[in-house]
N, C-alpha and C. Protein backbone atom coordinates (compact mmCIF):
# COMPACT_ATOMS: atom_id res chain seq x y z
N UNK A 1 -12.58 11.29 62.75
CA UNK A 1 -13.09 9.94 62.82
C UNK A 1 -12.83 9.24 61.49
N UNK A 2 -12.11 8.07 61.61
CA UNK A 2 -11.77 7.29 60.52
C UNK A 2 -13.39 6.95 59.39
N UNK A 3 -13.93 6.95 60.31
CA UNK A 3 -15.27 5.80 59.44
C UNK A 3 -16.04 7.14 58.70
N UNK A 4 -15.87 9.02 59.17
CA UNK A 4 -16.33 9.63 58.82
C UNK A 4 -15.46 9.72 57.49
N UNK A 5 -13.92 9.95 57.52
CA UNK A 5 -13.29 9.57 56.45
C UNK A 5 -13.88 8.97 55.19
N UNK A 6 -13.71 7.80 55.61
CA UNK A 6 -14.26 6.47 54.72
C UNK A 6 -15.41 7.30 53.96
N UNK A 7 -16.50 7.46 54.53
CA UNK A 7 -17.88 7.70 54.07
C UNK A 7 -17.70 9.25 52.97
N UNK A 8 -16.86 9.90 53.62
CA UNK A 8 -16.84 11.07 52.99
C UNK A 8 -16.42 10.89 51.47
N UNK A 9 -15.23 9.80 51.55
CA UNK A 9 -14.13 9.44 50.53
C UNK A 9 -15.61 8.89 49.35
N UNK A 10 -15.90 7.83 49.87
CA UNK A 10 -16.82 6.88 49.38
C UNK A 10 -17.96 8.19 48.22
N UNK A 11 -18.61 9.25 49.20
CA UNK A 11 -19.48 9.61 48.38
C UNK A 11 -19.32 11.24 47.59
N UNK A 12 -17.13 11.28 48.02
CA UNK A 12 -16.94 12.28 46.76
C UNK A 12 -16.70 11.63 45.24
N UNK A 13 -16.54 10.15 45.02
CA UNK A 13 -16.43 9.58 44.17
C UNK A 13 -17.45 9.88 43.19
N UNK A 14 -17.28 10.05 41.84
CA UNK A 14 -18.16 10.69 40.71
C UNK A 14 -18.23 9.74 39.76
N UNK A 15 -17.35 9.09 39.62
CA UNK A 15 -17.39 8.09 38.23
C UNK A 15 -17.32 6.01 39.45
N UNK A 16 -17.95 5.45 38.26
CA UNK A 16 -17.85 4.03 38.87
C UNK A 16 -16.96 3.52 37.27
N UNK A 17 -16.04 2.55 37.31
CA UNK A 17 -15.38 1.63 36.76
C UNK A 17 -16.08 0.59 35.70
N UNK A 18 -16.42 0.23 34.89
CA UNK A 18 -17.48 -0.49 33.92
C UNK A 18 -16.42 -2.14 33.99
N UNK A 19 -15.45 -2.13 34.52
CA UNK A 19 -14.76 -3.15 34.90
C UNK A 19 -15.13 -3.86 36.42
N UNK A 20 -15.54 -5.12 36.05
CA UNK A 20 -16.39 -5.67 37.22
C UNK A 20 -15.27 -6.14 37.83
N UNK A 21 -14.06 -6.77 37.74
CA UNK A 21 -12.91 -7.01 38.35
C UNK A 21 -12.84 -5.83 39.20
N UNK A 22 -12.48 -5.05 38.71
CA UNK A 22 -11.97 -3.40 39.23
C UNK A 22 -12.95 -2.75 40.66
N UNK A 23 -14.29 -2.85 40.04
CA UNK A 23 -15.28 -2.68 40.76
C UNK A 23 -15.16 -3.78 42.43
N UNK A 24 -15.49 -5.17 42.04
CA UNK A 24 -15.28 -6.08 43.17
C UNK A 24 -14.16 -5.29 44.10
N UNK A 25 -12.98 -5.23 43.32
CA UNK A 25 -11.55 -4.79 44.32
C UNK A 25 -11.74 -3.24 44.95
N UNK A 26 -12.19 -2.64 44.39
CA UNK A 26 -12.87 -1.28 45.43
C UNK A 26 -13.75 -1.44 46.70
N UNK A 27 -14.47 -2.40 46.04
CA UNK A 27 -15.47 -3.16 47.18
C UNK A 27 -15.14 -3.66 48.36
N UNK A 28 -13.94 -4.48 47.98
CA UNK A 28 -13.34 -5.53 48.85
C UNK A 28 -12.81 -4.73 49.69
N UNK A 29 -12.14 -3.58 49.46
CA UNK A 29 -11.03 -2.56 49.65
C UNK A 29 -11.78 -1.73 50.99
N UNK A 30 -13.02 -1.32 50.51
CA UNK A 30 -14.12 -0.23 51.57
C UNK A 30 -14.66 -1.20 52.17
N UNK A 31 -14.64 -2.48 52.15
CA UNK A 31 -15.36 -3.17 53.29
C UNK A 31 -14.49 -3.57 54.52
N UNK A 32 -12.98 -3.98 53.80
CA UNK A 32 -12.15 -4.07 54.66
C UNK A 32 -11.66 -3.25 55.36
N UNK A 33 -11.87 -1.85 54.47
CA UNK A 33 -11.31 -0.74 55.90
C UNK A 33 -12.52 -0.60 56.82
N UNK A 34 -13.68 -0.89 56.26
CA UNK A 34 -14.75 -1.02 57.01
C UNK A 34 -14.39 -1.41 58.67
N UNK A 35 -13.93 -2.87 58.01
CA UNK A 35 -13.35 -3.68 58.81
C UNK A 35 -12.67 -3.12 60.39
N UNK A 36 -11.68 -2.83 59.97
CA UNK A 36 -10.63 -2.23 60.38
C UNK A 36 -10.95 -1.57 61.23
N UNK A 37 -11.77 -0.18 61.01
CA UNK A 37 -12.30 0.79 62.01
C UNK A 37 -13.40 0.59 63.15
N UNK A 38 -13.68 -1.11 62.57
CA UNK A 38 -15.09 -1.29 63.61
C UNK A 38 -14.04 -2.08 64.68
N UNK A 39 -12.39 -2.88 64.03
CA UNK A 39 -11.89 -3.91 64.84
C UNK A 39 -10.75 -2.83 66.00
N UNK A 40 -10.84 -1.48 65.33
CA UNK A 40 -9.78 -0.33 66.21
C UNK A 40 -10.76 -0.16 67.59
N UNK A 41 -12.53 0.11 67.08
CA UNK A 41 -13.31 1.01 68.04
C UNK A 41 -13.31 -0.79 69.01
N UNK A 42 -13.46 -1.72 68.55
CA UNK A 42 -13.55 -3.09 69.57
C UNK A 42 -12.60 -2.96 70.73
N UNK A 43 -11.58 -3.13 69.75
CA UNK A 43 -9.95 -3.17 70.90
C UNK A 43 -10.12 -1.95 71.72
N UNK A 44 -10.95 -0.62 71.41
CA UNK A 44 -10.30 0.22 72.05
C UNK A 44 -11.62 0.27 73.48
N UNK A 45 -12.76 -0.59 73.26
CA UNK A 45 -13.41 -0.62 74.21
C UNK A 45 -13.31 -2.21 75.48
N UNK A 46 -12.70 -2.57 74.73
CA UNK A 46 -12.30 -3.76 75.65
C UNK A 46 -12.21 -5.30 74.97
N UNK A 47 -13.27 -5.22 73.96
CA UNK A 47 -13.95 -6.20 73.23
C UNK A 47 -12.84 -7.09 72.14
N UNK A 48 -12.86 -7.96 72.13
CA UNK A 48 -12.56 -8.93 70.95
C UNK A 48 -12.48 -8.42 69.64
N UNK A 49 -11.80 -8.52 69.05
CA UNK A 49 -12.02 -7.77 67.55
C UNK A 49 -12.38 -9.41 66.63
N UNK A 50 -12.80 -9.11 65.37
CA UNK A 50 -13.85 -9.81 64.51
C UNK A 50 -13.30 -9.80 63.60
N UNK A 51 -13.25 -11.04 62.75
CA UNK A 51 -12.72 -11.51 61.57
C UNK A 51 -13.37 -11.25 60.41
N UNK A 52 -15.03 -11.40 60.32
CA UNK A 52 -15.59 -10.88 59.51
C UNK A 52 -16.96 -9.82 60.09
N UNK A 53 -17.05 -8.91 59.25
CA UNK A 53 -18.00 -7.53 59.23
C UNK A 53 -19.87 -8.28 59.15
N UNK A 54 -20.12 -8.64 60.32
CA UNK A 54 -21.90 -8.78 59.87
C UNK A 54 -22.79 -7.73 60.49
N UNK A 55 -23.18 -7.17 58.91
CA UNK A 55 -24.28 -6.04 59.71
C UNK A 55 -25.25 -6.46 60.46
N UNK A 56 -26.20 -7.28 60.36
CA UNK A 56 -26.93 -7.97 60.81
C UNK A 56 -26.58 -8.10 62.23
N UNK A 57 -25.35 -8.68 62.84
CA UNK A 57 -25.27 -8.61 63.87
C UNK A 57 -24.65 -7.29 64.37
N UNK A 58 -23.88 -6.70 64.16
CA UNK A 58 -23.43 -5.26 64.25
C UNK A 58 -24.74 -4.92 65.19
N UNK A 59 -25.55 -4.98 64.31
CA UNK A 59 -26.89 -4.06 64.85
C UNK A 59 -27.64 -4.08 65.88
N UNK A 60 -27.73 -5.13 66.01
CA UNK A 60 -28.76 -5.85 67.14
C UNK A 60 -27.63 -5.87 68.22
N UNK A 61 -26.37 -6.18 68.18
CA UNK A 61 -25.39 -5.51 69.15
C UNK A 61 -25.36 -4.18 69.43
N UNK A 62 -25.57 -3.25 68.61
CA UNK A 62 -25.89 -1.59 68.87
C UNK A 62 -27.15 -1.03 69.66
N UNK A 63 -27.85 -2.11 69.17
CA UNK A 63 -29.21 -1.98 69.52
C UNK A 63 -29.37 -2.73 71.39
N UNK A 64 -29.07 -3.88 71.61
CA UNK A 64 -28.65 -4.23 73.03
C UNK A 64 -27.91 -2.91 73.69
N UNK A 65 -26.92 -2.67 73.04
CA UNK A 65 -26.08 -1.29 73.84
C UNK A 65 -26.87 -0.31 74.42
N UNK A 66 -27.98 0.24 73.35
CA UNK A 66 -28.37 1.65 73.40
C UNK A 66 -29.49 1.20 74.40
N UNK A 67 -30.02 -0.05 74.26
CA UNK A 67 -31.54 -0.47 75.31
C UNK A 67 -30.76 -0.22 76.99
N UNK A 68 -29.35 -1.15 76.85
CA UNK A 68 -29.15 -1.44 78.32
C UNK A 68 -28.59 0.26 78.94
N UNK A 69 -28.15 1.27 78.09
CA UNK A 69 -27.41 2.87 78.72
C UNK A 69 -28.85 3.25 78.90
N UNK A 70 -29.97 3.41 77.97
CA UNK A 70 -30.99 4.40 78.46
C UNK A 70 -31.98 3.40 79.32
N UNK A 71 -31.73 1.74 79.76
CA UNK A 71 -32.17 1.12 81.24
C UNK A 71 -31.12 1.45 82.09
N UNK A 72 -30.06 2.10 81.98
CA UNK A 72 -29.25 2.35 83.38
C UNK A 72 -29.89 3.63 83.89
N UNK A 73 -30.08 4.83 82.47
CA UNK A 73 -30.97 6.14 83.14
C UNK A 73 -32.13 5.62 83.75
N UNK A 74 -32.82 5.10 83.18
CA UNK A 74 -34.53 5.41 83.71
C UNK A 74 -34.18 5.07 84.97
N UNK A 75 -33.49 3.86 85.31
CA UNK A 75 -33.44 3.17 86.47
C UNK A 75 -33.20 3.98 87.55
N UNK A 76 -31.97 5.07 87.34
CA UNK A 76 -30.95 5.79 88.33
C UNK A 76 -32.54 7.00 88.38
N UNK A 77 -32.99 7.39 87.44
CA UNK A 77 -33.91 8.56 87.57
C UNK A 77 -35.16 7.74 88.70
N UNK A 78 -35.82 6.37 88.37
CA UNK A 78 -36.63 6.01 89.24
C UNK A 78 -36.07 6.09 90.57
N UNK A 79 -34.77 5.70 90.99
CA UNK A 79 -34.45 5.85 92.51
C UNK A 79 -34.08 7.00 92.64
N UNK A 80 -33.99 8.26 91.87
CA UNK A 80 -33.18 9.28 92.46
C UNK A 80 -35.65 10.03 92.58
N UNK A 81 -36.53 9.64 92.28
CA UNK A 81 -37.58 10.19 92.14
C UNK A 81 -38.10 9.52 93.57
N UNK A 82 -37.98 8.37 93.58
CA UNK A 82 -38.46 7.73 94.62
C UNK A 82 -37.90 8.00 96.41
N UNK A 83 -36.35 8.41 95.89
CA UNK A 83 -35.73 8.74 97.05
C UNK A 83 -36.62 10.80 97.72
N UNK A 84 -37.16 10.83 96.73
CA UNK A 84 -37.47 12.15 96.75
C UNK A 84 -39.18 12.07 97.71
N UNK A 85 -39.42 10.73 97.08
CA UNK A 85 -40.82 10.44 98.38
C UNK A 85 -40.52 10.00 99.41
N UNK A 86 -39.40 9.72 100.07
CA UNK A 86 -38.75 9.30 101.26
C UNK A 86 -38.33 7.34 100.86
N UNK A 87 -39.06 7.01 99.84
CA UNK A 87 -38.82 5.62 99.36
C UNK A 87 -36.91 5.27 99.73
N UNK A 88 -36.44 4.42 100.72
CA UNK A 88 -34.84 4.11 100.61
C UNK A 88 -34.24 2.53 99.87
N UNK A 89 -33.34 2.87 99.47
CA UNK A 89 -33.12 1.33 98.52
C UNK A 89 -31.95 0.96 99.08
């Protein structure tokens, strides 16, 4: 996984740069591959890919995702429980 990459890369790093130029451009550098790996996993699910990275929304998009997969279980478990009292849908 690319983004496991990234993260791994990110926190074998030992020394930081005392050059704030230098610093910014590392920055710029891990946000944009950031980028990149969130605009590969988009394309590769169907979705639009994104010009700029907002966590903020990222999240609350992750968060919609994970509400509406575990409302598809409960749902399928309520009719597969109900079908079990003779209940038909």
């Amino acid at each position: 996984n690319n983004r496991i990459g990234l993260i791994t890369k990110l926190n074998s790093n030992t020394s930081i740069s005392l050059n704030l130029t230098a610093r910014e451009s590392k920055k710029k550098q891990y946000e944009q591959s950031e980028l990149d790996i969130e605009n590969d996993y988009l394309r590769s699910t169907g979705k639009e890919p994104i010009e700029k990275f907002d966590q903020e929304v990222m999240k609350i998009n992750d968060f919609k995702e994970i509400l509406m997969n575990q409302t598809h279980v409960v749902m399928a478990d309520f009719i597969d429980l109900s079908n079990q009292f003779g209940f038909t849908w």
